[in-house]
Protein backbone atom coordinates (compact mmCIF):
# COMPACT_ATOMS: atom_id res chain seq x y z
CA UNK A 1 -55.47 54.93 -25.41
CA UNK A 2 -59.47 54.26 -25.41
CA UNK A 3 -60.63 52.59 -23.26
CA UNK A 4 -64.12 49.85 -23.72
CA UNK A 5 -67.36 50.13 -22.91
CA UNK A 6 -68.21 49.10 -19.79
CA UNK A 7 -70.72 46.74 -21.93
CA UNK A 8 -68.23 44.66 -23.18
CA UNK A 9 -67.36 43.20 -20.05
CA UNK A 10 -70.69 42.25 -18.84
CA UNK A 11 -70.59 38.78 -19.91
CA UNK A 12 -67.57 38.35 -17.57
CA UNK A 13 -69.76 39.48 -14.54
CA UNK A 14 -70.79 36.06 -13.24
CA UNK A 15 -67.28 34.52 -13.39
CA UNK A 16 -65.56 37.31 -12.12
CA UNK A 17 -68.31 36.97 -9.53
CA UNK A 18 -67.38 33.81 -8.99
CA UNK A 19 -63.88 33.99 -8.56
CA UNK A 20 -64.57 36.63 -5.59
CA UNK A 21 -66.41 34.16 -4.08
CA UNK A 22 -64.58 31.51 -3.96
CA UNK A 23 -60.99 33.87 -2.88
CA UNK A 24 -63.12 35.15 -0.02
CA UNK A 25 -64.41 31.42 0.83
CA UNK A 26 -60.55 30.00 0.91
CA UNK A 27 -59.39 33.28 3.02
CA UNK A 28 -62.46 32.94 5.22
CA UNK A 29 -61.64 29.39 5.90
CA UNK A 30 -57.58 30.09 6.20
CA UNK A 31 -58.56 32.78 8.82
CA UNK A 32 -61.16 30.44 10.42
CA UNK A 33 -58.60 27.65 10.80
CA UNK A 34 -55.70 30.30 12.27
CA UNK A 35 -58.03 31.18 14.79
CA UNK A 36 -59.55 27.90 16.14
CA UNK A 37 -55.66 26.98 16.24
CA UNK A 38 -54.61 29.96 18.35
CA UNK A 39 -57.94 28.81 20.66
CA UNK A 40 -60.56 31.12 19.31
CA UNK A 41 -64.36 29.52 18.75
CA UNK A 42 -65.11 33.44 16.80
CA UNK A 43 -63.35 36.26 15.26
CA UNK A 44 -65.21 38.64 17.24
CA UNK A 45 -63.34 36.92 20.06
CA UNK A 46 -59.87 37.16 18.38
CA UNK A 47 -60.22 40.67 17.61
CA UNK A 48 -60.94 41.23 21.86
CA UNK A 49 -57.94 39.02 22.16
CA UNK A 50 -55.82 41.58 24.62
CA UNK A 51 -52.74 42.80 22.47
CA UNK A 52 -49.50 42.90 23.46
């Protein structure tokens, strides 16, 4: 099975691009909103949360 050149997919670069960036933009914003719910103001603080 051959495979393609990595050439023919450079068109697709900027949407794939932009497809990352807007998954990581709704799972930033998911995580954001599960934190300030659970009484966070930072992830930084959430991940010194003490676990139990």
């Amino acid at each position: 099975m051959a495979q393609a050149p990595l050439s023919t997919f450079e068109p697709m670069i900027p949407q794939v691009a932009e497809l990352l960036a807007e998954d990581t933009k709704q799972r930033h914003i998911a995580d954001m909103r599960k934190l300030l719910a659970a009484g966070y103001k930072s992830k930084r603080a959430y991940g010194s949360r003490p676990k139990a």
